[in-house]
Protein backbone atom coordinates (compact mmCIF):
# COMPACT_ATOMS: atom_id res chain seq x y z
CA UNK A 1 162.29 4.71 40.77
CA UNK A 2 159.47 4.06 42.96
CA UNK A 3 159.84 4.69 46.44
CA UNK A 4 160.35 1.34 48.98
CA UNK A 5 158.01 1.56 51.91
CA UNK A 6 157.67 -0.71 55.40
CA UNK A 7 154.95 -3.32 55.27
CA UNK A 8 153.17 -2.52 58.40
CA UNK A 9 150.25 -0.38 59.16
CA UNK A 10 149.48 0.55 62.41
CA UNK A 11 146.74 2.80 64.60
CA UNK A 12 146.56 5.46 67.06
CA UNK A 13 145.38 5.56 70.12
CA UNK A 14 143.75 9.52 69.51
CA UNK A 15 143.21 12.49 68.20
CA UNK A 16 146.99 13.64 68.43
CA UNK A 17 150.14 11.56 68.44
CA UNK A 18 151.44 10.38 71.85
CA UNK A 19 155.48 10.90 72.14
CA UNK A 20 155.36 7.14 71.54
CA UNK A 21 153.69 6.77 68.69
CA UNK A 22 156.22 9.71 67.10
CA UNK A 23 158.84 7.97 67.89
CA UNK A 24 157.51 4.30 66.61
CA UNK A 25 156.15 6.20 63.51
CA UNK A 26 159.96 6.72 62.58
CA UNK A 27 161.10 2.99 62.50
CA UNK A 28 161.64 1.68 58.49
CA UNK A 29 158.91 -1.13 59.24
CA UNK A 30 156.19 1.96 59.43
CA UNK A 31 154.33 2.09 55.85
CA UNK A 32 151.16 3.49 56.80
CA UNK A 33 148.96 4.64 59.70
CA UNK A 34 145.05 3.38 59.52
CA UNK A 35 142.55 5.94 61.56
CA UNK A 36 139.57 4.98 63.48
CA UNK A 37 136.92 6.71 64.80
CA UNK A 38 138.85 7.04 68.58
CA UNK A 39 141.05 9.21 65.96
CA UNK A 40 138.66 11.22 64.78
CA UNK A 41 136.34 14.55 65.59
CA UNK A 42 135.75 16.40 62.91
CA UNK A 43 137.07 16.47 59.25
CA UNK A 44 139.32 20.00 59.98
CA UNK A 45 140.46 17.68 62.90
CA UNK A 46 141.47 14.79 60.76
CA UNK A 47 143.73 17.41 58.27
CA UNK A 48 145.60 18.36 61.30
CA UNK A 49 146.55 14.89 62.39
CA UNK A 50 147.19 13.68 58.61
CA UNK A 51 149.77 16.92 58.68
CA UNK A 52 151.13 16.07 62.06
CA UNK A 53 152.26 12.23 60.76
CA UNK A 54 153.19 13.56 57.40
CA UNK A 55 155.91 16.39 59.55
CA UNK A 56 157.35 13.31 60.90
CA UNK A 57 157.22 11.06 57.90
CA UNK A 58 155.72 12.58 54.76
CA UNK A 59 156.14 9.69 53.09
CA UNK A 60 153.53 7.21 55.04
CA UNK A 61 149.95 5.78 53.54
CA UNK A 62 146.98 7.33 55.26
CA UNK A 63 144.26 5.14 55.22
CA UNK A 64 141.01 4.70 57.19
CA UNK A 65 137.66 2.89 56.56
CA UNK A 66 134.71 5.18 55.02
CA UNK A 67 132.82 2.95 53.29
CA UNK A 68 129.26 4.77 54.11
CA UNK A 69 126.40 3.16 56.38
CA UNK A 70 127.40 1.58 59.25
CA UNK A 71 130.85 1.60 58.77
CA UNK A 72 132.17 5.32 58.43
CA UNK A 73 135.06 6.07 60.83
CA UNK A 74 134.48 10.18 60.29
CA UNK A 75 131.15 11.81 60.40
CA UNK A 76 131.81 15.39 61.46
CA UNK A 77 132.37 17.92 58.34
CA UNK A 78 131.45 15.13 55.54
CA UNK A 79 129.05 13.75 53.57
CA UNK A 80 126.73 10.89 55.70
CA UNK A 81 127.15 8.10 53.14
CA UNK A 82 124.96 5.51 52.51
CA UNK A 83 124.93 2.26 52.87
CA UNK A 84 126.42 0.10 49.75
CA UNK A 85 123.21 -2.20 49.67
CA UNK A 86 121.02 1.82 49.76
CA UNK A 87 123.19 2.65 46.55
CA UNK A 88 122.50 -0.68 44.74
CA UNK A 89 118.74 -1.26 45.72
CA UNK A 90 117.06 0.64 42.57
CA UNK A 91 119.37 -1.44 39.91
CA UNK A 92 117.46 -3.49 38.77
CA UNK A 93 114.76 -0.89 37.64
CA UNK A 94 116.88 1.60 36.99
CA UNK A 95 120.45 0.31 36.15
CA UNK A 96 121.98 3.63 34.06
CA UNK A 97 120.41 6.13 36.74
CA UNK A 98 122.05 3.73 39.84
CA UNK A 99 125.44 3.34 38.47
CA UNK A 100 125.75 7.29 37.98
CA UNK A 101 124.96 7.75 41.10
CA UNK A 102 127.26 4.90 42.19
CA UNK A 103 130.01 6.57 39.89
CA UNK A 104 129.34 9.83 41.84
CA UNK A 105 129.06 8.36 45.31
CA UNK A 106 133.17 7.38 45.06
CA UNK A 107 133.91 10.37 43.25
CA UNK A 108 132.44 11.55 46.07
CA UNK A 109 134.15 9.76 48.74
CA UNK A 110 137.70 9.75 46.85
CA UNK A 111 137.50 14.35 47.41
CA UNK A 112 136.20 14.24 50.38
CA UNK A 113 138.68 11.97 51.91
CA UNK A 114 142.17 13.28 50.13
CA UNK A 115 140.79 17.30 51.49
CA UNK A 116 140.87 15.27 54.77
CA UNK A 117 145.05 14.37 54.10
CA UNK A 118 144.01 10.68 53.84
CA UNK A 119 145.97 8.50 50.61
CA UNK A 120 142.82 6.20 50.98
CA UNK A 121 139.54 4.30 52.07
CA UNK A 122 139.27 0.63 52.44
CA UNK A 123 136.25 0.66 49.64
CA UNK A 124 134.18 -0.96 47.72
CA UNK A 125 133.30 -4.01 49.51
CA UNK A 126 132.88 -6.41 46.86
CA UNK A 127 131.51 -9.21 48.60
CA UNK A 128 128.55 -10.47 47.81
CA UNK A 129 125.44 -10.56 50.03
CA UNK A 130 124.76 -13.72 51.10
CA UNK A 131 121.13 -12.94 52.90
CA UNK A 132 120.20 -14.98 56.21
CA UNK A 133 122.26 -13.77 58.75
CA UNK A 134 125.41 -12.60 56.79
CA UNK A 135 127.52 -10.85 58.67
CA UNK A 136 128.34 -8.39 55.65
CA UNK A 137 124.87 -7.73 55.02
CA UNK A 138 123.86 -3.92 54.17
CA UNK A 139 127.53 -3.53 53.43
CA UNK A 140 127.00 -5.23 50.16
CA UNK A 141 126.10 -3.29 46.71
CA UNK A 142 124.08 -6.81 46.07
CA UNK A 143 122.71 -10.50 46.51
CA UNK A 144 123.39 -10.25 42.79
CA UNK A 145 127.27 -11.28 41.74
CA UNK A 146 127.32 -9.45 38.72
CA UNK A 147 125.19 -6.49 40.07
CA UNK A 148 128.42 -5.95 42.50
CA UNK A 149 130.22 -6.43 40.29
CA UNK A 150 128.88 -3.75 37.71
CA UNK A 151 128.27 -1.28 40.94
CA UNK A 152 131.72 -1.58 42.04
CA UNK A 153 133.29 -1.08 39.18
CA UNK A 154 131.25 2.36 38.83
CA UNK A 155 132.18 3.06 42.11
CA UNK A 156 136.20 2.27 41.36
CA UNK A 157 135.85 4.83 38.48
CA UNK A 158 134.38 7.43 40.92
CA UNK A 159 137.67 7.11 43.51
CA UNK A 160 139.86 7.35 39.87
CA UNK A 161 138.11 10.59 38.96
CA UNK A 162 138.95 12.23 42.48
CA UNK A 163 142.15 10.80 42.14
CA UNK A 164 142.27 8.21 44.56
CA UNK A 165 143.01 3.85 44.58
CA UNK A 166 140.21 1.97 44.93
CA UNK A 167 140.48 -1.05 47.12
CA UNK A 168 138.26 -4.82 46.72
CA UNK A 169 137.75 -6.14 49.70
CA UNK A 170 137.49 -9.16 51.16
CA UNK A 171 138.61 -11.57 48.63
CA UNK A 172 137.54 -14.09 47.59
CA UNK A 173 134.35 -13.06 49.43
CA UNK A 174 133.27 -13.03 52.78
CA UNK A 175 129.31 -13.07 51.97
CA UNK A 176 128.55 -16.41 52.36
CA UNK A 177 129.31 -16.86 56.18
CA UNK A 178 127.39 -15.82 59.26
CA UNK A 179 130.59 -15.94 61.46
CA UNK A 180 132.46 -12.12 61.72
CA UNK A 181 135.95 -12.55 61.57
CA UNK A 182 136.64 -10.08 64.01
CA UNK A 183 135.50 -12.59 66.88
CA UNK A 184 135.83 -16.03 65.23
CA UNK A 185 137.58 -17.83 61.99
CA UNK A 186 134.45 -18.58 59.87
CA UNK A 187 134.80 -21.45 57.46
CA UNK A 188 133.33 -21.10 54.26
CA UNK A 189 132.13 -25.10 53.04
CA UNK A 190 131.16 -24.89 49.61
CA UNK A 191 132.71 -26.31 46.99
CA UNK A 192 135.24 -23.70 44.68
CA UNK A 193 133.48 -24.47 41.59
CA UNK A 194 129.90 -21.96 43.45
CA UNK A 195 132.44 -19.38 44.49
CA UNK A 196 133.68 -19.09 41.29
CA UNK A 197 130.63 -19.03 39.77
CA UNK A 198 129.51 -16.76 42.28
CA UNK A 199 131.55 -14.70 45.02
CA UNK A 200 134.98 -14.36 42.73
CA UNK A 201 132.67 -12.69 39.90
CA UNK A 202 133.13 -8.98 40.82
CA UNK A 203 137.03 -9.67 42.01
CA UNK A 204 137.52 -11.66 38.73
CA UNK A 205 135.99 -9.27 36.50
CA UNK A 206 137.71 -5.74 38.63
CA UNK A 207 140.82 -7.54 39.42
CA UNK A 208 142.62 -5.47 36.53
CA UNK A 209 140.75 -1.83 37.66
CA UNK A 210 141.70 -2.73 41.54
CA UNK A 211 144.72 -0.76 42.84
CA UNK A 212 144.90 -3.03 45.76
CA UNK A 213 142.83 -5.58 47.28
CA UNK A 214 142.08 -7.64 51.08
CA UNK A 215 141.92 -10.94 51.64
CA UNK A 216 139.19 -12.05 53.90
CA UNK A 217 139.85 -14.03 57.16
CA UNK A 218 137.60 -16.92 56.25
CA UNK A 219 138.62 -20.45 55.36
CA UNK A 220 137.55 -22.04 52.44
CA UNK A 221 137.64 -25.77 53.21
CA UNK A 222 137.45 -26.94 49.26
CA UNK A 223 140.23 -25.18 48.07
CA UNK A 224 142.66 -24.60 50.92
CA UNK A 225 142.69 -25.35 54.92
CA UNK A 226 144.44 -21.53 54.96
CA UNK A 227 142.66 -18.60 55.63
CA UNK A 228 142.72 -16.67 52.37
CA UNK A 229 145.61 -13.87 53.61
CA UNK A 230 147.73 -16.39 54.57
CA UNK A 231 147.34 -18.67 51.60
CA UNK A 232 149.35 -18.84 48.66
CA UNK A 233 146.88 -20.44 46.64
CA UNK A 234 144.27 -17.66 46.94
CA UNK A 235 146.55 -14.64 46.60
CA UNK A 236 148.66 -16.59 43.60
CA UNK A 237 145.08 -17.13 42.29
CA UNK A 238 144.79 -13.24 42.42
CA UNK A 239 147.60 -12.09 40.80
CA UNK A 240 147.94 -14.83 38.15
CA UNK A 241 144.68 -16.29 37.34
CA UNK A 242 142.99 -12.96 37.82
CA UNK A 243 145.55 -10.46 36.77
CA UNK A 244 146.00 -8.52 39.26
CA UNK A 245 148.82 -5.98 39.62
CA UNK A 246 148.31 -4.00 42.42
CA UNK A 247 148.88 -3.80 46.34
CA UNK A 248 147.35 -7.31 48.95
CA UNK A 249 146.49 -5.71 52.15
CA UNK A 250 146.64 -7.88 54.78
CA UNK A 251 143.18 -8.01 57.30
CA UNK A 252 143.81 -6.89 60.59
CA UNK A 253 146.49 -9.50 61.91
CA UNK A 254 144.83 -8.88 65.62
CA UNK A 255 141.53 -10.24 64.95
CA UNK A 256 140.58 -13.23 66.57
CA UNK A 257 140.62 -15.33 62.66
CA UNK A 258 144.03 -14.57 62.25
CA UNK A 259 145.01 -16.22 65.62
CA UNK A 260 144.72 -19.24 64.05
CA UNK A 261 148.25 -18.52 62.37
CA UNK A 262 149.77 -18.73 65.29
CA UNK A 263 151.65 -15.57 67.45
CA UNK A 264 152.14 -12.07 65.86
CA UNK A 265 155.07 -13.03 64.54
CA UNK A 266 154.20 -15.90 62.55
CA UNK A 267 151.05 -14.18 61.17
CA UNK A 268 152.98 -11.89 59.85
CA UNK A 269 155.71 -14.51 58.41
CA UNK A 270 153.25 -16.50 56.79
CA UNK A 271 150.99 -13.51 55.27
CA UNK A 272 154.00 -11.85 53.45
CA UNK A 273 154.84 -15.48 52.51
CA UNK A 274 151.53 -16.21 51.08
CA UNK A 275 151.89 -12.73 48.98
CA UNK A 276 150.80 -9.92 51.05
CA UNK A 277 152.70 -6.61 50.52
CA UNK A 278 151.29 -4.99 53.69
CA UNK A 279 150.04 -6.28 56.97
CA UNK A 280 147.68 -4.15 59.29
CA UNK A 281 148.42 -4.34 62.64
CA UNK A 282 145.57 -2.60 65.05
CA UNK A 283 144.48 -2.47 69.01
CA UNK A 284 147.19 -4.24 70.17
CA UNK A 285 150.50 -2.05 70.61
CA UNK A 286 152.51 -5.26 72.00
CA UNK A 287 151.79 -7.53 68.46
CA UNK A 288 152.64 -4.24 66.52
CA UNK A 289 156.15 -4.06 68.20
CA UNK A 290 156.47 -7.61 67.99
CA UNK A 291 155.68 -7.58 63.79
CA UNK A 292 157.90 -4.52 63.42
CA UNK A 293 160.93 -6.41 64.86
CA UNK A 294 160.03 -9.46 62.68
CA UNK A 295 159.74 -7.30 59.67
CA UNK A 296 163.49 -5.49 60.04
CA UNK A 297 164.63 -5.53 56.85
CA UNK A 298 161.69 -5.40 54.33
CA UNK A 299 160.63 -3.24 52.17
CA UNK A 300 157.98 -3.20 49.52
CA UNK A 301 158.00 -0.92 45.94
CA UNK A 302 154.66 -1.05 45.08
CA UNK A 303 153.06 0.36 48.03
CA UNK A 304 154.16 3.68 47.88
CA UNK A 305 151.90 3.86 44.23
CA UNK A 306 148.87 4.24 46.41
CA UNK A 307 150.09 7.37 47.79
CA UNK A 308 147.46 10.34 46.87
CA UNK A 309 149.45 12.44 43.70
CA UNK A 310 147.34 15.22 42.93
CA UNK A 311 146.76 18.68 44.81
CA UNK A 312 144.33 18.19 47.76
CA UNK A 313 140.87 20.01 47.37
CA UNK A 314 140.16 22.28 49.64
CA UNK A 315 137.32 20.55 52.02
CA UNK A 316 135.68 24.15 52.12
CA UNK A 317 135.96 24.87 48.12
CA UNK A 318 134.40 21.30 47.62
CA UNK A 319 130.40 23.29 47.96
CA UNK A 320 131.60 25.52 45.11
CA UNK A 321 131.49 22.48 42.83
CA UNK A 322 127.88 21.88 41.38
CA UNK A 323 128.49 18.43 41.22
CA UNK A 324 129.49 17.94 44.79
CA UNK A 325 126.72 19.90 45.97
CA UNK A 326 124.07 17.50 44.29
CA UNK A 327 125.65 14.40 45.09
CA UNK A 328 125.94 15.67 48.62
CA UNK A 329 122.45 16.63 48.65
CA UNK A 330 121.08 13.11 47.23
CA UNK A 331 123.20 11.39 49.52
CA UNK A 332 122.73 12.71 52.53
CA UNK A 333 119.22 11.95 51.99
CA UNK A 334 119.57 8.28 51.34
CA UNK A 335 121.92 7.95 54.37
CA UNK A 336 118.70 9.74 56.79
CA UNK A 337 116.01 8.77 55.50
């Protein structure tokens, strides 16, 4: 039987746990921890602290967000990733030769990050790029839905081949807004029949490859007044118009969209009400205690499935492997140059 897990993932505030967090990383509520680069010096750095939660609770997700380009939380003793829109750019002239490397650049990624203890990265960003002034921007494989859509799902088979989830983020796609949910609730105004047609492409057509996926913070006025993590109608259009199985990660439930919901507490009441299995809680220690008493009680089966199950690679081993050393190479050159 699968294991139950808490639904709340929280952060650190450095490189080594504080008395405080040891003893909040015992409560039930605790599912995961989420790093960020305050965490983080070096990849031999990162092990430790992986191995210091997992003494306490081996049983927590380790998560953190390497998606390459401008957002990768650890530098030190990795690969410099691109960014997504780098790895898509030659596609369209050379589709076989971009999705290999796309294939290779989460294979990649998925190594890397389980020799570093982690369960998982919050990758691929499947949103779609949206062009003038979109806050997602570079972040994007693509302007192109079903270019994302075919990059992505390379990329998802690269993570699978290292052994690790792949997670679509943020559905039903934040591309087509200027506003950044992390300091304002954008609204999205057009209509749900050109977001179908368009920004749901890659979810609708990965939805069944996806081990979990994230809502985005962004309102879309035709179809629901709701931000999509805390609306039923989006994440019931997930899992039963789109198929999908797997684990609905909350968005951070401290970023200034999500105070639209209301206080800590009833963010988190009404995402695990709309259908999210776990809800990250970050920079703000008082909301975290305040959704850990709220959540007393719940547990969740499937998130424990995201766990990493193979033996770790051995960061130092991973230049033996021919194929690490050449997508290392070619990478590292995008990401510089």
């Amino acid at each position: 039987m699968t294991q139950r897990l808490g639904p709340v993932m929280l952060d650190l505030e450095g490189q080594r746990l504080t008395p405080e967090e040891q003893t909040l990383l015992m409560r039930p509520e605790v599912g995961g921890v989420i790093l960020f680069a305050r965490n983080i010096a070096s990849a031999d750095q990162v092990r430790t602290l992986c191995d210091e939660i997992r003494y306490l609770r081996p049983d927590l997700l380790l998560a953190i967000d390497q998606e390459g380009g401008r957002v990768q939380r650890l530098r030190e003793g990795v690969t410099r990733l691109p960014s997504m829109r780098r790895l898509g750019r030659d596609f369209a002239q050379q589709p076989e030769v971009t999705l290999r490397l796309c294939q290779d650049a989460g294979w990649l990624l998925g190594m890397e990050m389980a020799a570093c203890g982690l369960d998982l990265s919050f990758a691929p960003v499947l949103d779609v790029d949206g062009r003038g002034g979109c806050v997602i921007g570079d972040r994007s494989f693509s302007a192109d839905p079903r270019a994302v859509a075919r990059l992505g799902g390379a990329f998802i088979d690269g993570l699978h081949e290292a052994g690790m989830v792949a997670v679509g983020k943020h559905f039903p796609g934040h591309g087509g807004v200027a506003g950044d949910s992390h300091h304002e609730l954008p609204v999205d105004e057009r209509p749900l029949a050109a977001l179908r047609s368009h920004d749901l492409l890659p979810f609708a057509e990965l939805a069944p490859r996806l081990d979990a996926v994230m809502p985005a913070h962004v309102v879309y006025a035709d179809f629901d007044h709701r931000p999509a993590g805390f609306s039923p109608a989006w994440l019931g259009m997930l899992r039963e118009s789109l198929g999908f199985k797997g684990v609905i990660f909350s968005d951070d439930l401290s970023m200034a969209a999500a105070a639209s919901a209301g206080s800590p507490t009833e963010r988190a009441r009404l995402a695990l009400a709309a259908g999210c299995d776990m809800l990250l809680v970050c920079n703000d220690r008082a909301a975290t205690r305040e959704v850990l008493d709220a959540c007393q009680g719940h547990q969740v089966r499937r998130i424990a499935r995201l766990r990493y199950a193979r033996a770790r690679p051995d960061l130092q081993a991973l230049g033996a492997l021919s194929r690490w050393r050449r997508v290392h190479a070619r990478l590292e050159a995008m990401a510089t140059g």
